[in-house]
Every structure is written in structure tokens, then in C-alpha cells.
PDB file of N, CA and C in Angstrom:
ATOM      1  N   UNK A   1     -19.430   0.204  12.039  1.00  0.00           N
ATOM      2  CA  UNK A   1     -18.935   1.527  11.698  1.00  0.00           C
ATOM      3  C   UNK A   1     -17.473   1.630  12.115  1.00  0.00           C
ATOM      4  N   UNK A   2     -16.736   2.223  10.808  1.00  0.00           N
ATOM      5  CA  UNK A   2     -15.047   2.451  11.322  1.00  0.00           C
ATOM      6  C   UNK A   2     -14.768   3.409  12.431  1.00  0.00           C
ATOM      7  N   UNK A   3     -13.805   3.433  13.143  1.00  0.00           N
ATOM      8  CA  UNK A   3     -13.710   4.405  14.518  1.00  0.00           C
ATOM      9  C   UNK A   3     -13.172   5.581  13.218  1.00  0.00           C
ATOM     10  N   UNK A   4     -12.557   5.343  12.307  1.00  0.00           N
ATOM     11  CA  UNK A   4     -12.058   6.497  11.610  1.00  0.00           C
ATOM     12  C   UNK A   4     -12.658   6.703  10.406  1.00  0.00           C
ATOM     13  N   UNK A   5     -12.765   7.974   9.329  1.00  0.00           N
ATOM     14  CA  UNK A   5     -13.581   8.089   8.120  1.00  0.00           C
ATOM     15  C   UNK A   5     -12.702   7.341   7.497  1.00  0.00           C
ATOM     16  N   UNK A   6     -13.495   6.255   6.380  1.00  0.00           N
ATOM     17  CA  UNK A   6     -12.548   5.660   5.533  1.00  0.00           C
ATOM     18  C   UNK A   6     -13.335   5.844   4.044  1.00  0.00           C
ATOM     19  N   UNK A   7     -13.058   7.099   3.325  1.00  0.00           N
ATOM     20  CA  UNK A   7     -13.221   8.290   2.293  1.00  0.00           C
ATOM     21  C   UNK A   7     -12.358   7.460   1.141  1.00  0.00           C
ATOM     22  N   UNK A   8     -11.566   6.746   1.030  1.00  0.00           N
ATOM     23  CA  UNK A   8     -11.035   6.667  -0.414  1.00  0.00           C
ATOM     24  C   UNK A   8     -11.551   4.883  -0.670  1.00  0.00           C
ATOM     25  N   UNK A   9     -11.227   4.246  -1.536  1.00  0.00           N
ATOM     26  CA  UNK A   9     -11.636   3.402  -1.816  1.00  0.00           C
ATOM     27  C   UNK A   9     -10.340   2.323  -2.893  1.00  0.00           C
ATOM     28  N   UNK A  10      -9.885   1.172  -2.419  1.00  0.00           N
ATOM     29  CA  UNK A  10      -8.424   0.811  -3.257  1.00  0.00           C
ATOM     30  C   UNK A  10      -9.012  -0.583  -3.543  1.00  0.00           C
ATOM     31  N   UNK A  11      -8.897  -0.970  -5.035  1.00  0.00           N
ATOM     32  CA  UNK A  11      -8.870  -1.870  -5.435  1.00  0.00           C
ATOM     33  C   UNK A  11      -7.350  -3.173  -5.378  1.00  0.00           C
ATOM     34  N   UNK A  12      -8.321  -4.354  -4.701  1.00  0.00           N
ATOM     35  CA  UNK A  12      -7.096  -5.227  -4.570  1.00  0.00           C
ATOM     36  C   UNK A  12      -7.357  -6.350  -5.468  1.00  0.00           C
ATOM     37  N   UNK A  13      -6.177  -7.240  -6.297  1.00  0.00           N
ATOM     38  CA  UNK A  13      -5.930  -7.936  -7.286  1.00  0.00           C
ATOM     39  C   UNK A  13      -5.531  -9.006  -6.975  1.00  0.00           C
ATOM     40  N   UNK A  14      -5.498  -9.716  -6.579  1.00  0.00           N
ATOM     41  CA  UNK A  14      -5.326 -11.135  -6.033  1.00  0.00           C
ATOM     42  C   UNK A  14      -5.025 -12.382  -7.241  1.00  0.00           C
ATOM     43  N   UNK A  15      -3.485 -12.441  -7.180  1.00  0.00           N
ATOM     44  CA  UNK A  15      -3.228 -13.963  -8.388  1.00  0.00           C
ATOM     45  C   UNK A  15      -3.870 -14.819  -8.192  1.00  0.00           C
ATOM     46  N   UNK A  16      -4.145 -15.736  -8.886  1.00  0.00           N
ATOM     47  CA  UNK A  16      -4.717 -17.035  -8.821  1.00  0.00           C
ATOM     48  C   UNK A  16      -3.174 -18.365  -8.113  1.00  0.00           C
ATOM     49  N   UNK A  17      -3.900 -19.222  -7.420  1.00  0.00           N
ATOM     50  CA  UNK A  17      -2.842 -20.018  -7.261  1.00  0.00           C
ATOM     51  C   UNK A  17      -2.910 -20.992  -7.884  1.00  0.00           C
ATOM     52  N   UNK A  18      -1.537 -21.812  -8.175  1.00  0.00           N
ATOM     53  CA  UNK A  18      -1.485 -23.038  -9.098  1.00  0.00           C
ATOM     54  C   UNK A  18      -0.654 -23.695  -8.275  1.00  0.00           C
ATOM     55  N   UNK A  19      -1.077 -25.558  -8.943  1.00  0.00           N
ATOM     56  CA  UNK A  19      -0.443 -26.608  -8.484  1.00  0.00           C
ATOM     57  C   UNK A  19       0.727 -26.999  -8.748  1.00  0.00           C
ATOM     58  N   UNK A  20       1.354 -27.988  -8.406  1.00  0.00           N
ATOM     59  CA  UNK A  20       3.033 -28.073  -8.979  1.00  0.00           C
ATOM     60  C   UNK A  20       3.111 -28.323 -10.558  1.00  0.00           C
ATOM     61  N   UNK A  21       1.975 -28.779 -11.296  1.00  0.00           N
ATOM     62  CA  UNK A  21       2.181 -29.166 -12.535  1.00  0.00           C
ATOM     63  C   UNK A  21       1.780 -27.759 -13.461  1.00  0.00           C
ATOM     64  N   UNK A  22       1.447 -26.477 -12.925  1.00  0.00           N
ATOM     65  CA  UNK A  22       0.965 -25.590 -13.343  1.00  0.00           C
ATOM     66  C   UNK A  22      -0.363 -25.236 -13.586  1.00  0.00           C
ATOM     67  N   UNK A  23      -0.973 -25.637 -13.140  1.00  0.00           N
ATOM     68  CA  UNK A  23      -2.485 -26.125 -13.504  1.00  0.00           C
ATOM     69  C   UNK A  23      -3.321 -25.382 -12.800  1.00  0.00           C
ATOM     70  N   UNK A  24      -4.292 -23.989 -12.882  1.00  0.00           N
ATOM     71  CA  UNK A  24      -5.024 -23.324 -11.996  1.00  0.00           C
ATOM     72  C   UNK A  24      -6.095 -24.252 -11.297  1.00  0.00           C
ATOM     73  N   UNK A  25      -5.558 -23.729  -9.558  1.00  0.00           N
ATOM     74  CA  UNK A  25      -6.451 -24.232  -8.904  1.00  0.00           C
ATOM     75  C   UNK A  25      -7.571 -23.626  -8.596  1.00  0.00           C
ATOM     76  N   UNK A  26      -6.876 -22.274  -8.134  1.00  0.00           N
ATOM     77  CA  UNK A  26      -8.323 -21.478  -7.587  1.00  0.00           C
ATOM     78  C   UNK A  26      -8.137 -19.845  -9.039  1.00  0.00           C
ATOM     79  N   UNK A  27      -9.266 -19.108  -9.020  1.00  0.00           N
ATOM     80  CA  UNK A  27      -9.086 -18.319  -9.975  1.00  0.00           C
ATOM     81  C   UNK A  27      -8.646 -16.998  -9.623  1.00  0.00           C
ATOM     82  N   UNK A  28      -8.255 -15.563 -10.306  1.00  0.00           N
ATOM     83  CA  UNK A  28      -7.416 -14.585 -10.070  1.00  0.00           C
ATOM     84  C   UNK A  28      -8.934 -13.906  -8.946  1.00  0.00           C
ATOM     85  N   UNK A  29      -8.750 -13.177  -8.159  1.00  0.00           N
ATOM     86  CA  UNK A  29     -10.108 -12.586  -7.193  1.00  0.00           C
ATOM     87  C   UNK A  29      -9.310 -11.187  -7.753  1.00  0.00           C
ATOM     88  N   UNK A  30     -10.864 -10.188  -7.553  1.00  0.00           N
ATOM     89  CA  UNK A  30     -10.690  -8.647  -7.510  1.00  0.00           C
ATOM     90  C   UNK A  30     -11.969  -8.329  -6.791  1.00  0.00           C
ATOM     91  N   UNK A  31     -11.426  -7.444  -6.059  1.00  0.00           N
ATOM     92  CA  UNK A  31     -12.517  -6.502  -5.293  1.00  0.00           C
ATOM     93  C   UNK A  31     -12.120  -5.055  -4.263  1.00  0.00           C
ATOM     94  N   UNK A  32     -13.133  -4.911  -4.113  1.00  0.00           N
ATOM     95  CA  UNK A  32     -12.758  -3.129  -3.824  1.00  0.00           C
ATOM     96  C   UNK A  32     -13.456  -3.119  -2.354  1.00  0.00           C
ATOM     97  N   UNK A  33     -12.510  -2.275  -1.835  1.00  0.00           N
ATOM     98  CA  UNK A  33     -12.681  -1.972  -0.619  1.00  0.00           C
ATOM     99  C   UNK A  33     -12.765  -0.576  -0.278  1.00  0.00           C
ATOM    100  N   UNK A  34     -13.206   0.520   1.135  1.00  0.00           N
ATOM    101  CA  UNK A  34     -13.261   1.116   1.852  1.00  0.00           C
ATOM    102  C   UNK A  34     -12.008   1.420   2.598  1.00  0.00           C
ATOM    103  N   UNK A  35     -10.622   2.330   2.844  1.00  0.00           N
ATOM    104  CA  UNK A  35      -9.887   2.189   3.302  1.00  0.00           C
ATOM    105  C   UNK A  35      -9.654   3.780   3.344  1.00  0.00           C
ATOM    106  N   UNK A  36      -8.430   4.595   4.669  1.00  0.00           N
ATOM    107  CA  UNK A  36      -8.057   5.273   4.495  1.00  0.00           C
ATOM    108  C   UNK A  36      -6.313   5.680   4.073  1.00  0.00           C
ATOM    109  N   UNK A  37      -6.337   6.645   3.389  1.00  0.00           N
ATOM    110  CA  UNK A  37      -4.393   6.407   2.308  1.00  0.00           C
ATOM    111  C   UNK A  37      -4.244   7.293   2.826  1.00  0.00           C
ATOM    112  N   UNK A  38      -2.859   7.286   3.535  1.00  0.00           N
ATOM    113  CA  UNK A  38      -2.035   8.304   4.091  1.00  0.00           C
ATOM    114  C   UNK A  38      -0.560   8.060   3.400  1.00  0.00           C
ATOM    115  N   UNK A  39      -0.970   9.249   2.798  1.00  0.00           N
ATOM    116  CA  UNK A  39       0.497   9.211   1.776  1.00  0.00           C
ATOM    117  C   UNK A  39       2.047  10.361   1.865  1.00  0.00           C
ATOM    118  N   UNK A  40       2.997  10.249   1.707  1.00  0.00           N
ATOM    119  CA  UNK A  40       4.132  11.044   1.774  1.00  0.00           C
ATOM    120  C   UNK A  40       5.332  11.041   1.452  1.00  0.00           C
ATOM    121  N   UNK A  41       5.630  11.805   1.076  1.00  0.00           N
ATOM    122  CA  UNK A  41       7.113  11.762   0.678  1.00  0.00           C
ATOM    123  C   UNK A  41       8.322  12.219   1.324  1.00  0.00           C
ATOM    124  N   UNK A  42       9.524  12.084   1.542  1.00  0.00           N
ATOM    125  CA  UNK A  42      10.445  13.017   2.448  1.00  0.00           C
ATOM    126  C   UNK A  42      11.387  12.869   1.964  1.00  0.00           C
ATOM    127  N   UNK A  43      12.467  14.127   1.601  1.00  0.00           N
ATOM    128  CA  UNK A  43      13.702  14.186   1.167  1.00  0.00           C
ATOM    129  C   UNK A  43      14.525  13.807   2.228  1.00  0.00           C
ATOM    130  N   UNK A  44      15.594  12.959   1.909  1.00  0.00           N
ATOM    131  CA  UNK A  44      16.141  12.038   3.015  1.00  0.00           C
ATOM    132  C   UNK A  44      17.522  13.122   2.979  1.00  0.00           C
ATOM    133  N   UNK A  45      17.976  12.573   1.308  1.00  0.00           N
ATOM    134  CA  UNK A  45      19.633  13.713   1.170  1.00  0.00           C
ATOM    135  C   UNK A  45      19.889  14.482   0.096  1.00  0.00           C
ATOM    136  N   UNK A  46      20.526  15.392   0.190  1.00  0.00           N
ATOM    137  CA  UNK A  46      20.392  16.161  -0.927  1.00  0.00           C
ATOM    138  C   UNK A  46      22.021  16.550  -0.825  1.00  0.00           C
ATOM    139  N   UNK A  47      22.580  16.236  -1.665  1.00  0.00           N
ATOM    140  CA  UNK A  47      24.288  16.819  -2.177  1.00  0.00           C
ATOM    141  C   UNK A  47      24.295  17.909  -3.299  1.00  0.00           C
ATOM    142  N   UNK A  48      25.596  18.182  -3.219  1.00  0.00           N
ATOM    143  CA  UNK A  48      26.086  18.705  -4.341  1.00  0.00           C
ATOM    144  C   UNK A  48      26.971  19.287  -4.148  1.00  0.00           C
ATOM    145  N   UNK A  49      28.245  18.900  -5.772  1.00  0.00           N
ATOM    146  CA  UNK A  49      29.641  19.057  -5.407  1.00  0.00           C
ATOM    147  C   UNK A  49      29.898  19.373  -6.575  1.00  0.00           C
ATOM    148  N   UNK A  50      30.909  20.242  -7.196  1.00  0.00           N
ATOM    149  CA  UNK A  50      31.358  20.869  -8.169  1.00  0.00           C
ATOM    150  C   UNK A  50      32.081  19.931  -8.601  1.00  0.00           C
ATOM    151  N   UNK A  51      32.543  19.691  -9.982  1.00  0.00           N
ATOM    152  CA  UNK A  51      32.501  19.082 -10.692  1.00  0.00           C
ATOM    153  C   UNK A  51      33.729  19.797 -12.252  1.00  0.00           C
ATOM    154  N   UNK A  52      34.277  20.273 -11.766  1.00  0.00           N
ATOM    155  CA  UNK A  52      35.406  21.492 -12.769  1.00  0.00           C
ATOM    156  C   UNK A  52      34.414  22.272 -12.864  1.00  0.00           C
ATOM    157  N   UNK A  53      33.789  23.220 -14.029  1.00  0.00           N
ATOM    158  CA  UNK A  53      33.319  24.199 -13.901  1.00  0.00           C
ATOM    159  C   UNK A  53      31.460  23.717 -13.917  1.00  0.00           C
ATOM    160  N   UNK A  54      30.963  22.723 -13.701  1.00  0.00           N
ATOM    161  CA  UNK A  54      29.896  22.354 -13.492  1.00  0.00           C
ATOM    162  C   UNK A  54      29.823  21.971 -12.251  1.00  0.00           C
ATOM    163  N   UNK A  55      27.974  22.356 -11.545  1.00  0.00           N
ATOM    164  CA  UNK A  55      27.990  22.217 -10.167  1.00  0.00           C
ATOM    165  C   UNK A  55      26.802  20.979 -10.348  1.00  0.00           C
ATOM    166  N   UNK A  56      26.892  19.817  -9.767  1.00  0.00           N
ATOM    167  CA  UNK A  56      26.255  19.131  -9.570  1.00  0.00           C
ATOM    168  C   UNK A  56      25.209  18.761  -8.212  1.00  0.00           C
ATOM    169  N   UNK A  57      23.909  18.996  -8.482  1.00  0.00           N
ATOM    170  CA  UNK A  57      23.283  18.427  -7.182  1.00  0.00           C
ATOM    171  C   UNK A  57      22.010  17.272  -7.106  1.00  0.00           C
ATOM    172  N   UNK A  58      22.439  16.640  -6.652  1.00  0.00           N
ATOM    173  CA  UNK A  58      21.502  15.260  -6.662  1.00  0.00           C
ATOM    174  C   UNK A  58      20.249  15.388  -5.153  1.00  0.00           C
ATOM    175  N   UNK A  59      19.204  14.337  -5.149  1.00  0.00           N
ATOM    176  CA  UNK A  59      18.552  14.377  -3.715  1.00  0.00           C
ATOM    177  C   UNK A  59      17.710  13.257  -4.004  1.00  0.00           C
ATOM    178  N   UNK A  60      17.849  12.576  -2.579  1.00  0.00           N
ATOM    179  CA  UNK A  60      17.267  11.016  -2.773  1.00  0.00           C
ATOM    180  C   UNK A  60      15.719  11.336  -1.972  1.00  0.00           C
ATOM    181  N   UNK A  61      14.711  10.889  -2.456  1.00  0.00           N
ATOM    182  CA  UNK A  61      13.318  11.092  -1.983  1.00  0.00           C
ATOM    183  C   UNK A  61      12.765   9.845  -1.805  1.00  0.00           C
ATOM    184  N   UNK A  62      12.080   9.534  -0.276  1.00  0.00           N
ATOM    185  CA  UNK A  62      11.176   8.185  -0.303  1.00  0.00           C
ATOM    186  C   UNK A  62      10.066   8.344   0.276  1.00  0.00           C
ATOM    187  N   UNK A  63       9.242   7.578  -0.325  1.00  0.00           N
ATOM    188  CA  UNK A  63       7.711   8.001  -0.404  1.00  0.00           C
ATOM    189  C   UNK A  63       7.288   6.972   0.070  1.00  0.00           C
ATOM    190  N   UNK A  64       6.055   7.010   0.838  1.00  0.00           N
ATOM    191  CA  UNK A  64       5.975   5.772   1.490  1.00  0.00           C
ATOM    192  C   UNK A  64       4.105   5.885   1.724  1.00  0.00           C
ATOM    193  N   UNK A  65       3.316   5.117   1.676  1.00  0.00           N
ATOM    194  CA  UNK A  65       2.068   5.221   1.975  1.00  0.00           C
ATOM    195  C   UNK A  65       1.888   4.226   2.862  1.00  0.00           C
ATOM    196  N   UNK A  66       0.631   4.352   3.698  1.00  0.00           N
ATOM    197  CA  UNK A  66      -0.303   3.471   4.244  1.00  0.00           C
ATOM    198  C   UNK A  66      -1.487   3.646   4.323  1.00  0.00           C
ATOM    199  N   UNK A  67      -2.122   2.256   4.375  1.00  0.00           N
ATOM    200  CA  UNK A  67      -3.556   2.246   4.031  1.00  0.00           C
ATOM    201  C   UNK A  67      -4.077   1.918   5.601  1.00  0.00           C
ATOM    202  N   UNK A  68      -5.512   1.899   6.100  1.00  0.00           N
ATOM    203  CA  UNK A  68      -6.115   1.226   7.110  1.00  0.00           C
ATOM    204  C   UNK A  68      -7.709   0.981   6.628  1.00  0.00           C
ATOM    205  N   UNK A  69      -7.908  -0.433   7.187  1.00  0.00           N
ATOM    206  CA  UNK A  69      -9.382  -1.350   6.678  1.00  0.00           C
ATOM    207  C   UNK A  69     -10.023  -1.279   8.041  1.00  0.00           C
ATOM    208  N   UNK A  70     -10.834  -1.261   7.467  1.00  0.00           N
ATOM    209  CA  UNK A  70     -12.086  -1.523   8.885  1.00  0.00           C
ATOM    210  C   UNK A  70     -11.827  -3.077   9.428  1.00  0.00           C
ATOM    211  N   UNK A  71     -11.734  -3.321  11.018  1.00  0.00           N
ATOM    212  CA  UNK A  71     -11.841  -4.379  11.070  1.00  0.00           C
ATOM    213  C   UNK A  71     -10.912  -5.691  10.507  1.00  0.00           C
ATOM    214  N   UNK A  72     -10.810  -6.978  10.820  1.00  0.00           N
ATOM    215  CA  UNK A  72     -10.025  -7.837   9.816  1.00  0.00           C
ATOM    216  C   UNK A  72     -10.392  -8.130   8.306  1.00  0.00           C
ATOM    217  N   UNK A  73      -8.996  -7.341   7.679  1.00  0.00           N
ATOM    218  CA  UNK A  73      -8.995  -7.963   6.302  1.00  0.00           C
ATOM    219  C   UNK A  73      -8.238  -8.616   5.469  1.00  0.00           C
ATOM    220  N   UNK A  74      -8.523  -9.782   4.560  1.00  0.00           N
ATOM    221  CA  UNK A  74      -7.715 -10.540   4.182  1.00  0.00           C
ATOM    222  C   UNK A  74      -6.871  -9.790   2.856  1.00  0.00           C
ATOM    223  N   UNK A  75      -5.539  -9.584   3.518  1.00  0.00           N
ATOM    224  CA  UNK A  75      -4.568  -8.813   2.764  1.00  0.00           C
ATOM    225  C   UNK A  75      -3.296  -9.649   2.717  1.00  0.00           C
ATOM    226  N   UNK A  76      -2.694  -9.911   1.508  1.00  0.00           N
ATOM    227  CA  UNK A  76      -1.484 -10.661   1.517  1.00  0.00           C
ATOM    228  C   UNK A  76      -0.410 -10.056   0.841  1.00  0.00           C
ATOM    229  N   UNK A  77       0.388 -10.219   1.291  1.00  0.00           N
ATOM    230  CA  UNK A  77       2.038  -9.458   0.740  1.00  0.00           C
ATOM    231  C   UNK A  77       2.166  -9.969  -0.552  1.00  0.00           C
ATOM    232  N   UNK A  78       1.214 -10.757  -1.376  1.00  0.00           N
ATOM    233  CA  UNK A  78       1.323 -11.145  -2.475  1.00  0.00           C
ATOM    234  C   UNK A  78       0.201 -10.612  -3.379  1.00  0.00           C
ATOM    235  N   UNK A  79      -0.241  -9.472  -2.934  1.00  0.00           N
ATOM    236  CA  UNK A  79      -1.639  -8.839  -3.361  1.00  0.00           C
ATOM    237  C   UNK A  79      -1.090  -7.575  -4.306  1.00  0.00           C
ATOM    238  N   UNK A  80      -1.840  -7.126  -4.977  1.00  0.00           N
ATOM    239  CA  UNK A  80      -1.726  -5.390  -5.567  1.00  0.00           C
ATOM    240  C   UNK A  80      -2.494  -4.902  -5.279  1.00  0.00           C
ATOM    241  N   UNK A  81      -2.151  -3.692  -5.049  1.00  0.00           N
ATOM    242  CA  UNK A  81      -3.264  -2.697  -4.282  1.00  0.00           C
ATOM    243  C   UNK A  81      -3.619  -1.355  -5.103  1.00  0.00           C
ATOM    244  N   UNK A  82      -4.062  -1.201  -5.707  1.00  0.00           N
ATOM    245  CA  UNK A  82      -4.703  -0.463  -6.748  1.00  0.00           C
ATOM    246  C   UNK A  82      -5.077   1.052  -6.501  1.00  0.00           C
ATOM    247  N   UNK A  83      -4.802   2.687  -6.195  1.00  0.00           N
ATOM    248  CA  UNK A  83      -5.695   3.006  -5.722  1.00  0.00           C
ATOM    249  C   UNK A  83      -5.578   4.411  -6.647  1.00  0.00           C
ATOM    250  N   UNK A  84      -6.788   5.088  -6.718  1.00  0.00           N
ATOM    251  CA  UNK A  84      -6.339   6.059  -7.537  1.00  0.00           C
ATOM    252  C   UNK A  84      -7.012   7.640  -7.027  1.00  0.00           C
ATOM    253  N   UNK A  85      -6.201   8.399  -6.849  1.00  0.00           N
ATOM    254  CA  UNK A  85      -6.003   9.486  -5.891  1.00  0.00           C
ATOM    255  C   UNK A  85      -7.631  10.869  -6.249  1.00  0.00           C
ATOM    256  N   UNK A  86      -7.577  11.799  -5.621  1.00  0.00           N
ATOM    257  CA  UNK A  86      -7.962  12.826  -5.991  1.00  0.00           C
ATOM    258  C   UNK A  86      -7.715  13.494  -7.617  1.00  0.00           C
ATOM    259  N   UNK A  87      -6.937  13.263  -7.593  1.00  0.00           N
ATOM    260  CA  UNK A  87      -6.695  14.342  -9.114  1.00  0.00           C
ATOM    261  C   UNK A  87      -6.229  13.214 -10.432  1.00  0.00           C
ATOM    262  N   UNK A  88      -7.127  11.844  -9.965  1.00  0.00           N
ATOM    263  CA  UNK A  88      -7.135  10.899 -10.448  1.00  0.00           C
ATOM    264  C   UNK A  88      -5.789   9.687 -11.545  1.00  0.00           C
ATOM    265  N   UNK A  89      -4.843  10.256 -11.012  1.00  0.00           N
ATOM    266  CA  UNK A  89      -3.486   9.546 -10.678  1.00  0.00           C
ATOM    267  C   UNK A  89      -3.706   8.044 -10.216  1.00  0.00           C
ATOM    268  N   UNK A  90      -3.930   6.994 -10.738  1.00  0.00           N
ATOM    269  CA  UNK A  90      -3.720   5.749 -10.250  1.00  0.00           C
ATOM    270  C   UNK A  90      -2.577   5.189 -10.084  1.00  0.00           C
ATOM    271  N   UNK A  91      -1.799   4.964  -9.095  1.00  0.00           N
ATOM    272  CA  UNK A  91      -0.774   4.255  -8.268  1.00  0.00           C
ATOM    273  C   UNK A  91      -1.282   2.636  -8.414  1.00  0.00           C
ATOM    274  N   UNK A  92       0.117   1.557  -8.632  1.00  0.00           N
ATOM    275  CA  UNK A  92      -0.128   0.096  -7.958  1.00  0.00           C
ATOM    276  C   UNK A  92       1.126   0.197  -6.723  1.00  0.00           C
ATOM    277  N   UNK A  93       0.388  -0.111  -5.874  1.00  0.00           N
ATOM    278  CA  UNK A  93       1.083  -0.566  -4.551  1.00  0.00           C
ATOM    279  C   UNK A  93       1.409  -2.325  -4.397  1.00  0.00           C
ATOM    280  N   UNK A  94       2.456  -2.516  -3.556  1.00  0.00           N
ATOM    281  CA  UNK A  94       2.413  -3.571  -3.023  1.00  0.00           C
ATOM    282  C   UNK A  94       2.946  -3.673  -1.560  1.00  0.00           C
ATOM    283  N   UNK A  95       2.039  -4.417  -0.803  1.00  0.00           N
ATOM    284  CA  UNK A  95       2.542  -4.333   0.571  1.00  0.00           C
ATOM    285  C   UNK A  95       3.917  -4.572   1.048  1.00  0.00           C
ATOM    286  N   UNK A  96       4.430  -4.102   2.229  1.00  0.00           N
ATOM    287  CA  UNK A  96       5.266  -4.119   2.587  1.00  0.00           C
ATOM    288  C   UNK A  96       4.836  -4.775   3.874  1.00  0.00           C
ATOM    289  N   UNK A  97       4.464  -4.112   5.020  1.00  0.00           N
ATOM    290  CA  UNK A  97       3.994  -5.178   5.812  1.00  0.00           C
ATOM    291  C   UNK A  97       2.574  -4.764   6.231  1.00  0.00           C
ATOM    292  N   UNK A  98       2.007  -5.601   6.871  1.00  0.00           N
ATOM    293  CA  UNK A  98       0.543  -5.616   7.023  1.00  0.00           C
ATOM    294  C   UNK A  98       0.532  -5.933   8.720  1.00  0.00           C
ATOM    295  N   UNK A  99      -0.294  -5.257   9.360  1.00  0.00           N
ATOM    296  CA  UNK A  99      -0.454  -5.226  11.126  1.00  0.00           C
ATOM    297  C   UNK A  99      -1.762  -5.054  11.083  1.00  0.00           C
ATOM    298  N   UNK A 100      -2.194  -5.497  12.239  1.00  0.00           N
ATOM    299  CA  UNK A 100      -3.676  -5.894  13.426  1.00  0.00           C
ATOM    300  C   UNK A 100      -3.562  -5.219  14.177  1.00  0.00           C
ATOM    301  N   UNK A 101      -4.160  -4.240  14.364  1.00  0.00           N
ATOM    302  CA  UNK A 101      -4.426  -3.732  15.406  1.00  0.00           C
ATOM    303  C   UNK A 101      -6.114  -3.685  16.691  1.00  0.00           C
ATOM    304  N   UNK A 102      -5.783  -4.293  17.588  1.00  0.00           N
ATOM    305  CA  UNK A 102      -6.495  -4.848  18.120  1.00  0.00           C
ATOM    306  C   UNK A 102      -6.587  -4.155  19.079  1.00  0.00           C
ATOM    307  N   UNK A 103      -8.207  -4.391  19.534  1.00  0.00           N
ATOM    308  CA  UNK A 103      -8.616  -3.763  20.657  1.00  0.00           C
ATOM    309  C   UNK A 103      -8.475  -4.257  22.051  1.00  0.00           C
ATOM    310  N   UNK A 104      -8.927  -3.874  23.447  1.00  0.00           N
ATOM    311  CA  UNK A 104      -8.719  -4.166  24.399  1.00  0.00           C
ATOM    312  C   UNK A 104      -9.382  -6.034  24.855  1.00  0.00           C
ATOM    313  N   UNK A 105     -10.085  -5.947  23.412  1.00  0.00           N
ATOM    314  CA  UNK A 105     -10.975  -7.317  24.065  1.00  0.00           C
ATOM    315  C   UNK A 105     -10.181  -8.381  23.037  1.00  0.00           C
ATOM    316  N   UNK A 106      -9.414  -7.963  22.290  1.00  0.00           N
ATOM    317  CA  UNK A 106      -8.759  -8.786  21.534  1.00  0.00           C
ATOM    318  C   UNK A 106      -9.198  -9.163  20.414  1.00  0.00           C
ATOM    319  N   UNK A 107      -9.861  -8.678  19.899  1.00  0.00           N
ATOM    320  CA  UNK A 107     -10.661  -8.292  18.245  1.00  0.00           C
ATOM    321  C   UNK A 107      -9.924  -7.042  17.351  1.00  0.00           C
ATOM    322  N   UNK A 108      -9.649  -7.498  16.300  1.00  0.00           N
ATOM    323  CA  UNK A 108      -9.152  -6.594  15.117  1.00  0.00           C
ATOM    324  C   UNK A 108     -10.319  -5.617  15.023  1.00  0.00           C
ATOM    325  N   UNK A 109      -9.842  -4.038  15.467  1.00  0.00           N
ATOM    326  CA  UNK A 109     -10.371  -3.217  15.278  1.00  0.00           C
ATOM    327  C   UNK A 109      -9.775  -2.219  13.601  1.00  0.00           C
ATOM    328  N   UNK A 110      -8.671  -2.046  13.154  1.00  0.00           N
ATOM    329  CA  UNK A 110      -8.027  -2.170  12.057  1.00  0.00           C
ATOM    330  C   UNK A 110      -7.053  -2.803  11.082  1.00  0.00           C
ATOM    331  N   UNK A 111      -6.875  -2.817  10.506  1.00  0.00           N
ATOM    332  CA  UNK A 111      -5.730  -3.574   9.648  1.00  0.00           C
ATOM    333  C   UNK A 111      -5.185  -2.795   8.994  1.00  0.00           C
ATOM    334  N   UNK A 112      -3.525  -2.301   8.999  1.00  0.00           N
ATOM    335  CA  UNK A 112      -3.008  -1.449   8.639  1.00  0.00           C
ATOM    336  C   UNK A 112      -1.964  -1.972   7.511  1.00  0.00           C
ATOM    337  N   UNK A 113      -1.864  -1.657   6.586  1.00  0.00           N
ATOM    338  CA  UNK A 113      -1.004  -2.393   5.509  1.00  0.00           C
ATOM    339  C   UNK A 113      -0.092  -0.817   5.060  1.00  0.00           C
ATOM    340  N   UNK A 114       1.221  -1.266   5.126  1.00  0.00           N
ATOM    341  CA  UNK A 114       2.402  -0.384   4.559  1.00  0.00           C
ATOM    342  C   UNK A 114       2.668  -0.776   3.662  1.00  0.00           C
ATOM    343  N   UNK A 115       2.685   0.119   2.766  1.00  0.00           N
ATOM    344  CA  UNK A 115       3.286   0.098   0.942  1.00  0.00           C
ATOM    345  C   UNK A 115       4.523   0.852   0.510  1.00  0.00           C
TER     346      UNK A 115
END
């Protein structure tokens, strides 16, 4: 059992790898997991400067999610992460970085992947 509710559910896509001559070795994997998405956005800057008789205003926004897995999971920065929201909006993610977080006995209690 996860220490936290893990309520949404993200499909991951996994390439197949090939040999130097191009030749599939192993085949493309898909499967779905249990995870929780913590998602957000934040306006970083927002300008605006006149322009002769036009006023111009711009604003840069970055959005950033993270996911967490029960336990160790095999997640690679070369993966897509699939997930598709409440009001059924499907997003593809790709990791940014991926962390262990481990307990006092030294066992992966989550795996936290930033997108």
C-alpha cells in the first residue's frame, strides 16, 4: 500500500531498442500505471511597453508537473508519459528528472519523476 493516494493513472510508452545495423532487438513496451500528478503553472514575467500609439503586453508562463509511483519504478528519461486529466485533456510528458526517494532502511519508498 502507497503511504500516499495514488488516484490518477499515466500511461508510459517505451521505444524499442536497436542494434548498430538497425535491426530491432527488443520490442516497443506500453503499460499503465498508478501514480499521483501534481500539476502547475506560474507566471514568471509579465511586461508591457508602449509602442507609438499601441500598448503592448507580453507574459512568460511555466508549467511544470510531477508525478510519484509507489515504490521502485522503472522510468527512463527516454520514456513518454501519457496522462490524461479530469476533464479529459490528454497531455504527453517527458521526464525531466527522475528521484528515489528512500526510506530510513534504505528501500525506495517513492519514485518521483519531473516533467
Amino acid at each position: 500500500m502507497a503511504i500516499i493516494p495514488l488516484k490518477q493513472t499515466v500511461t508510459i510508452k517505451r521505444k524499442g531498442e536497436t542494434d548498430r545495423w538497425g535491426n530491432e532487438v527488443t520490442p516497443p513496451v506500453e503499460f499503465t500505471l498508478n501514480c499521483r500528478m501534481e500539476e502547475g503553472a506560474k507566471l514568471t514575467r509579465r511586461t508591457s511597453s508602449l509602442d507609438g500609439a499601441n500598448s503592448v503586453t507580453s507574459a512568460e508562463v511555466v508549467s511544470s508537473a510531477q508525478l510519484l509511483f509507489d515504490k521502485f519504478v522503472d522510468i527512463r528519461l527516454t520514456d513518454e508519459l501519457y496522462y490524461t486529466d479530469e476533464s479529459g485533456n490528454e497531455r504527453k510528458y517527458l521526464p525531466l528528472n527522475i528521484n528515489r526517494i528512500r526510506g530510513l532502511n534504505g528501500k525506495t519508498l517513492l519514485t518521483e519523476v519531473e516533467v
